[in-house]
C-alpha atoms as a PDB file:
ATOM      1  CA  UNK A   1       0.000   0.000   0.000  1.00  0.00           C
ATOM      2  CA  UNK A   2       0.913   3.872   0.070  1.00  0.00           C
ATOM      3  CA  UNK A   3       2.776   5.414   2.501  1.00  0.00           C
ATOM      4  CA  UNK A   4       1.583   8.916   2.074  1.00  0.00           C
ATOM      5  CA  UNK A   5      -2.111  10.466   1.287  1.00  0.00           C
ATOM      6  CA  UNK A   6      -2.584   9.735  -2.534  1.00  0.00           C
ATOM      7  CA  UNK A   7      -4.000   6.741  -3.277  1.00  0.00           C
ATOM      8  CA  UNK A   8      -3.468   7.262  -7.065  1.00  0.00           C
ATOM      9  CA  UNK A   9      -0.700   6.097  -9.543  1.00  0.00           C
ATOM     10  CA  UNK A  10      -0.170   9.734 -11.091  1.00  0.00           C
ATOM     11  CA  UNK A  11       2.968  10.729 -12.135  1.00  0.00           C
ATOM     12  CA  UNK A  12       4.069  12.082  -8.972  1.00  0.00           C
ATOM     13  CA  UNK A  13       3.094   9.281  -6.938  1.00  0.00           C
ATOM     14  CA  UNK A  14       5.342   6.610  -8.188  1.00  0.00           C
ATOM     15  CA  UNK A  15       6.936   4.057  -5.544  1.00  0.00           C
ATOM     16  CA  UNK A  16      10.034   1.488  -5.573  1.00  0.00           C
ATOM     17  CA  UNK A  17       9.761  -1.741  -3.282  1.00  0.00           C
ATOM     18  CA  UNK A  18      13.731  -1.701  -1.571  1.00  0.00           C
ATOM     19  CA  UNK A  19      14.613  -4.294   0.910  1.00  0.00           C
ATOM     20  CA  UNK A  20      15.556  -2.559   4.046  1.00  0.00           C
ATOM     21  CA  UNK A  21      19.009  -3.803   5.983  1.00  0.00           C
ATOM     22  CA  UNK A  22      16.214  -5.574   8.498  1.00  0.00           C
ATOM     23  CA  UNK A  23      14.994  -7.876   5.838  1.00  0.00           C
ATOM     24  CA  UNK A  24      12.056  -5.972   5.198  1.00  0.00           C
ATOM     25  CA  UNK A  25      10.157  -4.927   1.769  1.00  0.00           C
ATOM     26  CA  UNK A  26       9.330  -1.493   1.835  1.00  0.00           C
ATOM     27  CA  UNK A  27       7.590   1.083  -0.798  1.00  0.00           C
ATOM     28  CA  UNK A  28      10.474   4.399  -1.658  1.00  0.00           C
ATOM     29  CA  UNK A  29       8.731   7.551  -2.988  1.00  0.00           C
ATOM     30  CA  UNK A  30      10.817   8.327  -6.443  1.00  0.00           C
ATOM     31  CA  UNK A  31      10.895  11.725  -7.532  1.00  0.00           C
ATOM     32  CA  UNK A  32       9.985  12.679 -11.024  1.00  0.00           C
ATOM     33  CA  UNK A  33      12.942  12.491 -13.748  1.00  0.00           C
ATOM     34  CA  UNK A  34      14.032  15.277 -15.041  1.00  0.00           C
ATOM     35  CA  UNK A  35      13.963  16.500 -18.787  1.00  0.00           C
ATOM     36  CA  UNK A  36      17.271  19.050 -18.211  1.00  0.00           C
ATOM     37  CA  UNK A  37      18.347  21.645 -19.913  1.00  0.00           C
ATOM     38  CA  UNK A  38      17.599  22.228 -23.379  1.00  0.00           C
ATOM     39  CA  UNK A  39      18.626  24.539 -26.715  1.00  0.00           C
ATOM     40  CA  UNK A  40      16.303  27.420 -26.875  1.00  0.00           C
ATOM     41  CA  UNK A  41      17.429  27.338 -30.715  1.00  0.00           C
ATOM     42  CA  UNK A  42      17.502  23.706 -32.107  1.00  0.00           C
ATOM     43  CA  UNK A  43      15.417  22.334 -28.694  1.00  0.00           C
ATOM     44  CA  UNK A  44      18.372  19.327 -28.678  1.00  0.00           C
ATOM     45  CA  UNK A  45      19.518  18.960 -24.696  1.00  0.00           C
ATOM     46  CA  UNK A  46      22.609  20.533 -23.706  1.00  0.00           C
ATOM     47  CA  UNK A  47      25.682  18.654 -23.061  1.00  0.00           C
ATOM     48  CA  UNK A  48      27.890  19.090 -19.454  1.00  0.00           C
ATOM     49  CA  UNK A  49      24.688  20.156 -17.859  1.00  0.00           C
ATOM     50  CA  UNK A  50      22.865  17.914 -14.572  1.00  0.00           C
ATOM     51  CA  UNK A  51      19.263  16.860 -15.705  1.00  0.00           C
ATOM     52  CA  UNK A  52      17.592  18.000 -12.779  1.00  0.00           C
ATOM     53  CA  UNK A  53      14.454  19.262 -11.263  1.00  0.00           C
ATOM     54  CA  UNK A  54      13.372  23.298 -11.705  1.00  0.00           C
ATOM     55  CA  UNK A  55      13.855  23.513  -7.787  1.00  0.00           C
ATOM     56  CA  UNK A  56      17.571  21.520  -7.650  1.00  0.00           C
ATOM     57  CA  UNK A  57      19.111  24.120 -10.034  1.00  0.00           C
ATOM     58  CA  UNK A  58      18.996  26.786  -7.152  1.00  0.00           C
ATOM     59  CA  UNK A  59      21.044  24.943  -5.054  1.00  0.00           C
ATOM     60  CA  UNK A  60      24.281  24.460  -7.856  1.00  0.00           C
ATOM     61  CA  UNK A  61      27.280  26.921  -7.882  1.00  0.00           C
ATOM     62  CA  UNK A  62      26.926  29.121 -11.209  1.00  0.00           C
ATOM     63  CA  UNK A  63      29.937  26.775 -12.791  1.00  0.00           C
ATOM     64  CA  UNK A  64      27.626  23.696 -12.588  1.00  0.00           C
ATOM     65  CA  UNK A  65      24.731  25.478 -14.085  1.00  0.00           C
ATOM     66  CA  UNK A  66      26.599  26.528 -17.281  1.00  0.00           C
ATOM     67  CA  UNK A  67      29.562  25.649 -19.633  1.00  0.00           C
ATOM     68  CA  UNK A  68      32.183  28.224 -20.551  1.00  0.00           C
ATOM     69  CA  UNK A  69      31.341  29.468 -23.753  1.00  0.00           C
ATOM     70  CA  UNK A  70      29.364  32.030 -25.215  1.00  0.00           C
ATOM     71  CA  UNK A  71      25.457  31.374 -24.581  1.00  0.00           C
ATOM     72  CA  UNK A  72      26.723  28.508 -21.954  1.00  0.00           C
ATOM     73  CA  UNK A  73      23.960  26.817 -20.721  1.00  0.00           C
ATOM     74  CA  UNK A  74      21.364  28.721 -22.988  1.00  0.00           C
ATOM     75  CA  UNK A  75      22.863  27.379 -26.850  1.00  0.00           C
ATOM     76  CA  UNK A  76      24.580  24.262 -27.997  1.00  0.00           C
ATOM     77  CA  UNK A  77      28.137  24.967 -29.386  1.00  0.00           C
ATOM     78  CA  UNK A  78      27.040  24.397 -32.814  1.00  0.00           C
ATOM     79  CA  UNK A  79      23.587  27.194 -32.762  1.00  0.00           C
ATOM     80  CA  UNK A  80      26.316  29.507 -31.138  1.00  0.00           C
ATOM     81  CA  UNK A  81      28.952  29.066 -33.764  1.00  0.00           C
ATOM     82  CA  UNK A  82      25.660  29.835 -36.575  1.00  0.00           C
ATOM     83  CA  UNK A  83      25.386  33.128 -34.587  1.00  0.00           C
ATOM     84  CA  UNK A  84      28.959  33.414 -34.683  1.00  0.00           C
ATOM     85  CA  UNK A  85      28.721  32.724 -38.425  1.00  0.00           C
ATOM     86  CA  UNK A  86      25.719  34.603 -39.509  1.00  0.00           C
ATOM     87  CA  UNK A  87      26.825  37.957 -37.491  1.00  0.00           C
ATOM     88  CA  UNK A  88      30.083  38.138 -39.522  1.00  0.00           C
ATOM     89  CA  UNK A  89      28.716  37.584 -43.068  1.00  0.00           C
ATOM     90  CA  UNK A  90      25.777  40.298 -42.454  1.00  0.00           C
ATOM     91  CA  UNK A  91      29.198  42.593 -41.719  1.00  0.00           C
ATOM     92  CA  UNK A  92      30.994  41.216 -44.561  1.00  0.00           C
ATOM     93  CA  UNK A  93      27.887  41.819 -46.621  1.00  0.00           C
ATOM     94  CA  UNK A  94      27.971  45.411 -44.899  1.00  0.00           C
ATOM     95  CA  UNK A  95      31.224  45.856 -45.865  1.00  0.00           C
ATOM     96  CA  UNK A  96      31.075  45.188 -49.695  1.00  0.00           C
ATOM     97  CA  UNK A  97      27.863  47.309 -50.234  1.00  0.00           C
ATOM     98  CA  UNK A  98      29.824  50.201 -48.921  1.00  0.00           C
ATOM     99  CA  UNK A  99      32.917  49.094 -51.392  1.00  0.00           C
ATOM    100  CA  UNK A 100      30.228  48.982 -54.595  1.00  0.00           C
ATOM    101  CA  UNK A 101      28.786  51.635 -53.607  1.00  0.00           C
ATOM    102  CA  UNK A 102      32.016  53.996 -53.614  1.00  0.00           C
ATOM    103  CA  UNK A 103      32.846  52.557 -56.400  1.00  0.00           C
ATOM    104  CA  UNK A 104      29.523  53.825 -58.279  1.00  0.00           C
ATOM    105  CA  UNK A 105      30.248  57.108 -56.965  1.00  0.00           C
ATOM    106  CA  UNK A 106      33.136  57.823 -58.385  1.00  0.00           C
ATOM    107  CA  UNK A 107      32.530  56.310 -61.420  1.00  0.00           C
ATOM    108  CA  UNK A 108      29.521  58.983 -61.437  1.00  0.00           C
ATOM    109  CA  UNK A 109      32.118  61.319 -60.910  1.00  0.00           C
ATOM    110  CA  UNK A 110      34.591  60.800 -63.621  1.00  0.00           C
ATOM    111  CA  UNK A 111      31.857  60.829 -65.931  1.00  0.00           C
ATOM    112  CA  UNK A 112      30.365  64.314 -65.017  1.00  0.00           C
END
């Protein structure tokens, strides 16, 4: 039987029979398993991170809640390298509008 009020088999309520060091069978209250952290980009989970409950992340130092990178604990490596990626072509791109568009200038110019 239960040990505690709900009578149920929810998802919360989930029990493991372990033998105790007296010999005797006894229901253990599990808790839930936890999904962990995942990438807010591609939604893949995040690697070097504990899968743990909401509540358990509050009691980790700030280096187990994150790796050292960019975006650590928010982005997988490769979504951050994209970013990484994207932001410097949309300069690049930036950079040779600016070069054409000198370069109609003064081509403007010699004709005139």
């Amino acid at each position: 039987t239960y040990r505690r009020q709900c009578r149920y088999n929810t998802k919360r309520n989930k029990q493991r029979v372990v033998k105790t060091p007296g010999g005797r069978a006894v229901f253990q209250v599990l808790t839930k398993t936890a999904k962990g952290p995942h990438c807010g980009d591609c939604k893949k989970a995040l690697i070097g991170l504990p899968r743990l409950r909401p509540v358990e992340y509050a009691r980790l130092k700030k280096r187990e809640k994150h790796v050292t990178r960019a975006y650590g604990g928010s982005r997988c490596a490769k979504c951050v390298r994209l970013r990484i990626v994207r932001a410097f072509l949309i300069e690049e791109q930036k950079c040779v509008k600016q070069v054409l568009a000198e370069k109609l200038s003064q081509a403007k110019e010699k004709e005139g």
